[in-house]
Each structure stands twice: as structure tokens, then as C-alpha cells.
C-alpha atoms as a PDB file:
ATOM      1  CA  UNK A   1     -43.553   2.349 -18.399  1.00  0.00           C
ATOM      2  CA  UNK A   2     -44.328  -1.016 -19.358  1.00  0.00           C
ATOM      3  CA  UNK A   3     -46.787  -3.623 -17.667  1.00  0.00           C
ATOM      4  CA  UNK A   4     -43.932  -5.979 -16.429  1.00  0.00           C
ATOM      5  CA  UNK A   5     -41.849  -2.744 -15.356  1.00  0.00           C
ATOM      6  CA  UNK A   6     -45.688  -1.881 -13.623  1.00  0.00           C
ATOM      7  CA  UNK A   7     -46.228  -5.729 -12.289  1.00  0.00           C
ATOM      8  CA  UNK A   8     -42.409  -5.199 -10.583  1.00  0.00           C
ATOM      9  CA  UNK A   9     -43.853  -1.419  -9.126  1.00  0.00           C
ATOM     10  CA  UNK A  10     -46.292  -3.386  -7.216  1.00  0.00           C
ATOM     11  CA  UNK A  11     -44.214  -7.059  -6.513  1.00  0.00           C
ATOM     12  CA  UNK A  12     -46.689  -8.799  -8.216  1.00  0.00           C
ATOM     13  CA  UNK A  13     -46.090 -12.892  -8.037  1.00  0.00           C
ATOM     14  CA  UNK A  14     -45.115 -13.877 -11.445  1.00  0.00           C
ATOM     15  CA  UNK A  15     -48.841 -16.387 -11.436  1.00  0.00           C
ATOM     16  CA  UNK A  16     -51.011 -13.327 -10.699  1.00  0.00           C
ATOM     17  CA  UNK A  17     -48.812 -11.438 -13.552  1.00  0.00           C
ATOM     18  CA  UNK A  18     -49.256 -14.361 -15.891  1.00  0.00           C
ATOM     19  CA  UNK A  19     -52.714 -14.505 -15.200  1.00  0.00           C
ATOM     20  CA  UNK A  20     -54.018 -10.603 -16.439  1.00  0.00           C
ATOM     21  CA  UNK A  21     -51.082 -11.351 -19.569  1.00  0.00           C
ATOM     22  CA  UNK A  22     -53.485 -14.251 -20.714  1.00  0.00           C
ATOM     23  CA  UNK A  23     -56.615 -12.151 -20.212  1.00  0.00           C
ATOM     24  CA  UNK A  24     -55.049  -9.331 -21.875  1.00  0.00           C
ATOM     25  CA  UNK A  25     -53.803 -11.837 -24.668  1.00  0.00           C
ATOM     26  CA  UNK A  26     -57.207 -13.589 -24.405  1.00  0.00           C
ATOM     27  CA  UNK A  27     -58.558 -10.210 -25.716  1.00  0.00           C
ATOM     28  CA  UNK A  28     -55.971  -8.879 -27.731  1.00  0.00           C
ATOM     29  CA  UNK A  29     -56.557 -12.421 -30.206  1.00  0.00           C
ATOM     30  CA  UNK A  30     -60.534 -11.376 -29.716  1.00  0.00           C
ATOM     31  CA  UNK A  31     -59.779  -7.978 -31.154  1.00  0.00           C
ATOM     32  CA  UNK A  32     -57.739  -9.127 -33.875  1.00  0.00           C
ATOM     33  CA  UNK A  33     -60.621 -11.115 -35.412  1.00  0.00           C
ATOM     34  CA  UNK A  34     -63.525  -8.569 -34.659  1.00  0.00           C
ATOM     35  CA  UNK A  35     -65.628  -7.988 -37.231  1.00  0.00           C
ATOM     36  CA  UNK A  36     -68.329  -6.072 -34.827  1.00  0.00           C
ATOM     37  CA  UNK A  37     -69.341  -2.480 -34.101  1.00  0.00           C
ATOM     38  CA  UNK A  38     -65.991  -0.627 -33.473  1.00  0.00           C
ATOM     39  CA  UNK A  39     -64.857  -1.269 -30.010  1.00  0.00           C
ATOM     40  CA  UNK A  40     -62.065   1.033 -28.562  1.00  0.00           C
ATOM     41  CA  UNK A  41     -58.908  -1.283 -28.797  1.00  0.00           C
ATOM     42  CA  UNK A  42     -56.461   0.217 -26.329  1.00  0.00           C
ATOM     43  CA  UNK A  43     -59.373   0.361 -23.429  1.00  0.00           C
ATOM     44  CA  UNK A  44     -59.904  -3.170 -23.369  1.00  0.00           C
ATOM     45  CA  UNK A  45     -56.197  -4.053 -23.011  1.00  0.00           C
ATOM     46  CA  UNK A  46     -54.946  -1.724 -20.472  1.00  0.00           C
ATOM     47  CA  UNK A  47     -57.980  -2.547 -18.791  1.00  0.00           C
ATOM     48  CA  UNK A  48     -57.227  -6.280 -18.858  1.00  0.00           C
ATOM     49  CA  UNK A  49     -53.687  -6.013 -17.943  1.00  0.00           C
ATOM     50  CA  UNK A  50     -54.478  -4.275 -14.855  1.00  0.00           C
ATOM     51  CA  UNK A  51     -57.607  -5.631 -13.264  1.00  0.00           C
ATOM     52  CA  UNK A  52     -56.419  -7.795 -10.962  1.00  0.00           C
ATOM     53  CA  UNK A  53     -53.908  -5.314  -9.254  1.00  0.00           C
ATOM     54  CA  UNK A  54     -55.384  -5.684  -5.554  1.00  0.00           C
ATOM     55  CA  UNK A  55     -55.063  -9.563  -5.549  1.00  0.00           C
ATOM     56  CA  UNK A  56     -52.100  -9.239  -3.419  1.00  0.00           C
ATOM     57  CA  UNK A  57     -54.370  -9.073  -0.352  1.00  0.00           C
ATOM     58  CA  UNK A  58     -55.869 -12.669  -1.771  1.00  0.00           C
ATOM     59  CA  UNK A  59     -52.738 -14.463  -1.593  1.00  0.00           C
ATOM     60  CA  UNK A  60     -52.305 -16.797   1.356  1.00  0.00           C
ATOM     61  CA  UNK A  61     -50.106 -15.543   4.011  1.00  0.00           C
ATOM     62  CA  UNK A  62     -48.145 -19.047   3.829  1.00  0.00           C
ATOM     63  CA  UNK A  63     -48.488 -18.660   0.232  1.00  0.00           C
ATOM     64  CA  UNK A  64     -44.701 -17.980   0.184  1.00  0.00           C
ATOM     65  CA  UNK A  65     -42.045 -18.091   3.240  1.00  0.00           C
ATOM     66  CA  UNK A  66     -40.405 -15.349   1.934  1.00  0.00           C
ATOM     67  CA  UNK A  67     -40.439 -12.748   4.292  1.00  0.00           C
ATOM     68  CA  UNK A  68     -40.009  -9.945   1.818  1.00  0.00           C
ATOM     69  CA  UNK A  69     -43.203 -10.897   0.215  1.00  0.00           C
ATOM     70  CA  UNK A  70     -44.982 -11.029   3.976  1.00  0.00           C
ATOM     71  CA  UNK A  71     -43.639  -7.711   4.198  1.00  0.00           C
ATOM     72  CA  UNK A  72     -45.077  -6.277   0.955  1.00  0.00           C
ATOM     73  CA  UNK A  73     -48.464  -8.195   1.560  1.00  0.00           C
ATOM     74  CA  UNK A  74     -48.609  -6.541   5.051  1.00  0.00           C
ATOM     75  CA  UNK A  75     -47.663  -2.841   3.108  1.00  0.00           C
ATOM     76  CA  UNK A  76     -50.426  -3.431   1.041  1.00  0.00           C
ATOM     77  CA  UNK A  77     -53.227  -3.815   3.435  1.00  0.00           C
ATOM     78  CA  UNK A  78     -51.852  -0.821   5.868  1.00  0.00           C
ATOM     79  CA  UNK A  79     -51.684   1.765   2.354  1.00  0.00           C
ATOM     80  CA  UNK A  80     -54.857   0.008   0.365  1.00  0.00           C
ATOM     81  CA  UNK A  81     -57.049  -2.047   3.078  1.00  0.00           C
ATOM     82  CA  UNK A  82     -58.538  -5.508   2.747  1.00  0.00           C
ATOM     83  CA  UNK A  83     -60.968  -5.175   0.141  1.00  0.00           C
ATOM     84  CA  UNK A  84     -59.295  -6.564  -3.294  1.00  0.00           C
ATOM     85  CA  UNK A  85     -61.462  -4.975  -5.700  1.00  0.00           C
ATOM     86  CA  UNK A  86     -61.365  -1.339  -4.167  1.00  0.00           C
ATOM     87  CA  UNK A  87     -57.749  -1.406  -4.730  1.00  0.00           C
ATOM     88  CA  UNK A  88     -57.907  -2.453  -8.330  1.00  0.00           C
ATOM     89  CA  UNK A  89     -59.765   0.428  -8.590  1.00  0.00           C
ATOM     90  CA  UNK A  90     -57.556   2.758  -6.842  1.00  0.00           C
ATOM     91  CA  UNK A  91     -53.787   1.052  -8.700  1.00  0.00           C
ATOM     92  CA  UNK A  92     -56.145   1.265 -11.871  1.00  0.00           C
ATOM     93  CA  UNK A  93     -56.366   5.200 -11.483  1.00  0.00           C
ATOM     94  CA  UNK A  94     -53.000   5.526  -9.939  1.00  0.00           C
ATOM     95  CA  UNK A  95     -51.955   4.081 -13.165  1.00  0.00           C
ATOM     96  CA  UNK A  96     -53.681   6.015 -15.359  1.00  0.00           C
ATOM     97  CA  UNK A  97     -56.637   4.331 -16.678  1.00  0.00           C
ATOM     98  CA  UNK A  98     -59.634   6.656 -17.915  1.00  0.00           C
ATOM     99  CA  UNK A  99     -62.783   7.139 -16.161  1.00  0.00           C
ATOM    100  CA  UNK A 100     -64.571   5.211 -18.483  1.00  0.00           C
ATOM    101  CA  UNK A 101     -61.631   2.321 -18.680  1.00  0.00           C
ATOM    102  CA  UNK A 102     -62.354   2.252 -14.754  1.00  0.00           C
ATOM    103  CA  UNK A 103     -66.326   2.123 -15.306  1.00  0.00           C
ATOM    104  CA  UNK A 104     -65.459  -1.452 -17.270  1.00  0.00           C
ATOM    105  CA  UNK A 105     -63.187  -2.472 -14.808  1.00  0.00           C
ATOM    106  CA  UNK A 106     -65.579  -1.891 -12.083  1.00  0.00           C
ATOM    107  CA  UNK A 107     -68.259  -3.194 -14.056  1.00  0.00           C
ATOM    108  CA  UNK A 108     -67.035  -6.615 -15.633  1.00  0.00           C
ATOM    109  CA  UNK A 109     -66.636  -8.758 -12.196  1.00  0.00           C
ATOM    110  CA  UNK A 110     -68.684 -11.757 -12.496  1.00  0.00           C
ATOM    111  CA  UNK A 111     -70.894 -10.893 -10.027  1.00  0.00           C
ATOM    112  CA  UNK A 112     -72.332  -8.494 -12.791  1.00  0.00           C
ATOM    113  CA  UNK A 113     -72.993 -11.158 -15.606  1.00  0.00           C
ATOM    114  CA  UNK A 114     -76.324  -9.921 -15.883  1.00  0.00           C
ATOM    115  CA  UNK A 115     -75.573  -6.186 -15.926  1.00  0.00           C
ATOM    116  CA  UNK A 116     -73.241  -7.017 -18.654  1.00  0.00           C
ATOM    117  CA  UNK A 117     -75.458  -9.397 -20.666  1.00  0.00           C
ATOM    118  CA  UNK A 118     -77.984  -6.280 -21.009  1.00  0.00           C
ATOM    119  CA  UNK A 119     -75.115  -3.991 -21.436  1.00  0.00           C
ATOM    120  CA  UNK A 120     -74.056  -1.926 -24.853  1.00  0.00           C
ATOM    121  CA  UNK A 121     -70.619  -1.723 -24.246  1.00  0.00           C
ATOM    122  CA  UNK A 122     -68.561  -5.016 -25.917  1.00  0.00           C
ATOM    123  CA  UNK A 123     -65.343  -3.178 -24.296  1.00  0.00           C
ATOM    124  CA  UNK A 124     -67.062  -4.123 -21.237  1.00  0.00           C
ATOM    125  CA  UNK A 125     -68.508  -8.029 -22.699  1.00  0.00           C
ATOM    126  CA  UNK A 126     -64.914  -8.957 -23.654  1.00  0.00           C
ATOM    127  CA  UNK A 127     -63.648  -8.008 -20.817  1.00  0.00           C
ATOM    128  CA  UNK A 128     -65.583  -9.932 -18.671  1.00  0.00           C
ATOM    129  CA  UNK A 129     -65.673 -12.758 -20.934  1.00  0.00           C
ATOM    130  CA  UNK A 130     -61.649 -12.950 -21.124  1.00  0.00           C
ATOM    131  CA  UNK A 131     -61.342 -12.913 -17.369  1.00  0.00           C
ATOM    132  CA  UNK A 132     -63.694 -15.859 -16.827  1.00  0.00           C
ATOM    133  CA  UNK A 133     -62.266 -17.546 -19.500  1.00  0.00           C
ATOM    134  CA  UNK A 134     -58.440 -18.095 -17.438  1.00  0.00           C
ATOM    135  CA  UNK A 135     -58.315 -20.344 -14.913  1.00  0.00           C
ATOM    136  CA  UNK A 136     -54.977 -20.247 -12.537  1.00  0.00           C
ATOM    137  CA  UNK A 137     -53.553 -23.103 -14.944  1.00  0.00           C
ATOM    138  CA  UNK A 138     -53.991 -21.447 -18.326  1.00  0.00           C
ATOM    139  CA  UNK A 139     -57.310 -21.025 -20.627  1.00  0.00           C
ATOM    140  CA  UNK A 140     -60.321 -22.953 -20.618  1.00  0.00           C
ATOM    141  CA  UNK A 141     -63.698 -23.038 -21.470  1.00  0.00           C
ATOM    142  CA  UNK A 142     -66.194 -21.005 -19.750  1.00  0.00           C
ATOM    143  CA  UNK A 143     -68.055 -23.180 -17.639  1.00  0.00           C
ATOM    144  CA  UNK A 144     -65.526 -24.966 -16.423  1.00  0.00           C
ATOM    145  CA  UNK A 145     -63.898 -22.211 -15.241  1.00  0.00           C
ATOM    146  CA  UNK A 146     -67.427 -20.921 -13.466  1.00  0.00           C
ATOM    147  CA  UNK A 147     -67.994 -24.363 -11.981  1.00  0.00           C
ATOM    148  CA  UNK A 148     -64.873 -24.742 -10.192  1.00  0.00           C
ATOM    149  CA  UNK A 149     -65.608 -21.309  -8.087  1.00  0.00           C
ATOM    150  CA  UNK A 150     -68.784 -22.583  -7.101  1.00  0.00           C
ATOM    151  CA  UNK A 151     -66.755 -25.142  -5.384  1.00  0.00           C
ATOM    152  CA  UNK A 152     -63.652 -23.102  -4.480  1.00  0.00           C
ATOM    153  CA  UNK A 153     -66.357 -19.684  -2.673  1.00  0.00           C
ATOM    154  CA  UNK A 154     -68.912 -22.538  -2.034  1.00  0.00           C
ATOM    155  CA  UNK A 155     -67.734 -21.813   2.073  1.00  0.00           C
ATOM    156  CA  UNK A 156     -67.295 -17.768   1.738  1.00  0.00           C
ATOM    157  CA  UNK A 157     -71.077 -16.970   2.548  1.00  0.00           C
ATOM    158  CA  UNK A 158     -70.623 -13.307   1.401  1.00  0.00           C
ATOM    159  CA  UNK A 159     -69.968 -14.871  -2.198  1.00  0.00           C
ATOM    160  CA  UNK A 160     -72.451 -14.865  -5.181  1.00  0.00           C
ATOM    161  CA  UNK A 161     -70.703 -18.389  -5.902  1.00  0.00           C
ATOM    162  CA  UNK A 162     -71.606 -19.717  -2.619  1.00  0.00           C
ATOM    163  CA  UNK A 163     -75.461 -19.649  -3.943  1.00  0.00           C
ATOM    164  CA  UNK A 164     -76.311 -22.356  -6.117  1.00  0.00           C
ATOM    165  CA  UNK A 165     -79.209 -20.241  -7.759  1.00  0.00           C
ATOM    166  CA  UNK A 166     -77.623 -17.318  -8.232  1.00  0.00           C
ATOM    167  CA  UNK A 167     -73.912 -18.976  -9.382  1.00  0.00           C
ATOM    168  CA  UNK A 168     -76.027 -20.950 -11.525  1.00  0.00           C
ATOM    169  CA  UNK A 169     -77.430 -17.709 -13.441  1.00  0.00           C
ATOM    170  CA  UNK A 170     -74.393 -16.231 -13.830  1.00  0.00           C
ATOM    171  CA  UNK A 171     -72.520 -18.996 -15.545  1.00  0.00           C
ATOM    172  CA  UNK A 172     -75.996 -18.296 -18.043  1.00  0.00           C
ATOM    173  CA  UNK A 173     -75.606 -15.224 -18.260  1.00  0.00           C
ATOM    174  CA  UNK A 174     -71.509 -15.778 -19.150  1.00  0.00           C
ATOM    175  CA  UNK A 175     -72.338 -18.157 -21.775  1.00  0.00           C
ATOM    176  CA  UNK A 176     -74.823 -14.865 -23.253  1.00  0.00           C
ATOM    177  CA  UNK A 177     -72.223 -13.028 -23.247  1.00  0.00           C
ATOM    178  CA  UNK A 178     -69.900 -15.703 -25.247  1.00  0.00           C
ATOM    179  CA  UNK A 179     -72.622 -16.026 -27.730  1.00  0.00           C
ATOM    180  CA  UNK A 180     -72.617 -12.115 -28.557  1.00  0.00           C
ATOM    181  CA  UNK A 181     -69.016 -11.761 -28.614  1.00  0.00           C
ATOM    182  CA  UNK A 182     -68.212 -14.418 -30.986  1.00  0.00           C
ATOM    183  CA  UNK A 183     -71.829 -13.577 -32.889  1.00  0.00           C
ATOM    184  CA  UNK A 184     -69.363 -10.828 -34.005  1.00  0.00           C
ATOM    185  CA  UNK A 185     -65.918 -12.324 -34.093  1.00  0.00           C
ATOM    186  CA  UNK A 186     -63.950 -14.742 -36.665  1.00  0.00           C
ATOM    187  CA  UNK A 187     -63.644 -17.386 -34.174  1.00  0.00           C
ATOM    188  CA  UNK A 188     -65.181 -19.948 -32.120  1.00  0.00           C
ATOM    189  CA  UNK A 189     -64.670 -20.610 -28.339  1.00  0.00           C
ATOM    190  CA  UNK A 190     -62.547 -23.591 -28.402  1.00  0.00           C
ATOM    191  CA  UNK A 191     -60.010 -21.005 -31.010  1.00  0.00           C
ATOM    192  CA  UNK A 192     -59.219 -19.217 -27.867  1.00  0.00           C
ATOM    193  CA  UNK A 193     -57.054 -21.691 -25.948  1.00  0.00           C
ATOM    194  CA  UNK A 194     -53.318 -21.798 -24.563  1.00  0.00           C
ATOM    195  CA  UNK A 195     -51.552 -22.352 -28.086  1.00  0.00           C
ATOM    196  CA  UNK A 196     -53.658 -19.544 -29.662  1.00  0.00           C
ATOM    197  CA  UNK A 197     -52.668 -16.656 -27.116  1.00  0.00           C
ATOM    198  CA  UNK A 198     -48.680 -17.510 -26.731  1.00  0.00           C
ATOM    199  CA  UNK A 199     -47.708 -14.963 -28.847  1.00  0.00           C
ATOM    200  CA  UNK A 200     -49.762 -12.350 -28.005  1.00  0.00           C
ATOM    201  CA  UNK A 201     -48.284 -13.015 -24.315  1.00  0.00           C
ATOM    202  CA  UNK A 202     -44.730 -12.002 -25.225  1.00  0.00           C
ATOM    203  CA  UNK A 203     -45.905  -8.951 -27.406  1.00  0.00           C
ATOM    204  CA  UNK A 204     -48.196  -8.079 -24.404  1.00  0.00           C
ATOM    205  CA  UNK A 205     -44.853  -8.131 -22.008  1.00  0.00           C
ATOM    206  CA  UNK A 206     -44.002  -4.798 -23.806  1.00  0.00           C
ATOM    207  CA  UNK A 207     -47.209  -2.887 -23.817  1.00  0.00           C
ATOM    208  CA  UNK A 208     -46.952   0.616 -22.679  1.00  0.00           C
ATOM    209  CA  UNK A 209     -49.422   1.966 -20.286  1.00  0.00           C
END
């Protein structure tokens, strides 16, 4: 089964599809000019086109009027619950992702900057580093992206972002990781925009999991 044929399974809003395409893309262009330790490849992406599979329970309720899509977002939290990364975790293995492809999912959230700074594994580092690199719009750089959720969980006192300190040293920490991925990689930050990741995005549409 393909990812879109996957994203459809699950009645995923074409933004939150569009958004793990460019991370997966985001990576795939990564891998393509790696010139690092070898990294496993296929990990990475299936990893990145699935980790956002329990955002459903994210969306707004008046996101949409549509009541089939209040009626899926209501299925979701009576078969999964309310918590959004749990359920990553538990599509993630329902689609077939390794134990170790479900240690890097569960282990690249931002919240774990520093974990992954000091980490070995670059499957986990890129990753990480793609996910915090898309924005809702489209790709940009990483502090930009880190800064605006300081201001969007600034009011969500359970969030890491909602402390200045600690949001503070994890957009450090993401820059450390930038620095080792493209320490090994044939491009530079800016390379990894919009333009550079369009193609990769309709090869990505087909991608077998």
C-alpha cells in the first residue's frame, strides 16, 4: 500500500498529509547528498512519512464543518484516546514500522533536542531535524520555525515551548544538530527549501510502506 492510499486509511486532511510529504522529501534530498557514516535509508523515510499520524486529535473541532470529518475526529479519540503522540506510536506499528524505526519516532520530538544532540544515531538527527525544519506553510529555516512555537504553546503550560529557558535550549540544541548533519552532507541549510524538495514530493506520493 502506498502512503497516500495509507493517508486516505486514516482521512488524513490533505495539510497534515502535505506536511510529513515535505519532511519525508526534506530527508529524502538529505539522503541523496550524504556523504556520512551509512545511515539506513528506508528507516528514515517511512519513519518521516508517518510520524505525525495521531494529529487528527490536534485539529480544531471547527477546523472543518464537515460533519464527516467531526465524525472521524470523534472515532479517533473513542479507538486511540487524546494523547497525539501515543497514537503515532500505535498507527506507526499498526503500519508496520520496526522496533527500532519506532525507537526514532519516539525519540526525535523536539522536546528531546538534547537527547538527540548526544545521540549516535543520524537516522534519528535527520529526522528530527526535517520535522523542525516544515512549518504549516512549507520549509523554512530552523529557528524560525522554533520561534514561532514558543509563541503558538507559549499558553499550554504542560509545553516545553511555554518555558522560555528551556524552549530557548532546544532551538540550541536544533541548530547542533543542523551543524552535524550538514558537517556530513553536500549541502547547506538554505539548499533545503520549497523549490529543492518538489520533486521528491511527487516521487514520495508513491512510496510503498
Amino acid at each position: 500500500m502506498n502512503i497516500i492510499e495509507i493517508y486516505k486509511k486514516y482521512h488524513l486532511p490533505e495539510n497534515l498529509q502535505m506536511h510529513m510529504l515535505r519532511v519525508a522529501a526534506c530527508s529524502n534530498l538529505i539522503i541523496n547528498n550524504w556523504n556520512g557514516e551509512e545511515i539506513e535509508t528506508d528507516s528514515i523515510i517511512r519513519v518521516s512519512l508517518l510520524h505525525d499520524m495521531g494529529n487528527m486529535v490536534k485539529i480544531p473541532e471547527d477546523f472543518s464543518n464537515d460533519e464527516e470529518f467531526i465524525k472521524i475526529r470523534k472515532e479517533y479519540f473513542d479507538k486511540y484516546g487524546t494523547n497525539d503522540h501515543e497514537i503515532n506510536l500505535e498507527i506507526g506499528k499498526r503500519e508496520g514500522l520496526t522496533e527500532k524505526e519506532i525507537d526514532i519516532l519516539d525519540g526525535k520530538r523536539s522536546r528531546k533536542n538534547e537527547e538527540t544532540l548526544a545521540s549516535n544515531s543520524y537516522e534519528r538527527k535527520i529526522c528530527a531535524y526535517c520535522d523542525q525544519r516544515v512549518a504549516p506553510g512549507g520549509v523554512v529555516r530552523i529557528r524560525e520555525r522554533l520561534e514561532d512555537a514558543k509563541i503558538r504553546y507559549k499558553d499550554k503550560p504542560l509545553s516545553v515551548w511555554s518555558n522560555e529557558e528551556k524552549a530557548n535550549h532546544l532551538i540550541e540544541c536544533s541548530l547542533g544538530i543542523e551543524k552535524q548533519i550538514i558537517k556530513y552532507c553536500k549541502l547547506n541549510p538554505e539548499d533545503i527549501n520549497d523549490d529543492s524538495i518538489k520533486t521528491y514530493i511527487e516521487k514520495l506520493k508513491n512510496y510503498e510502506i
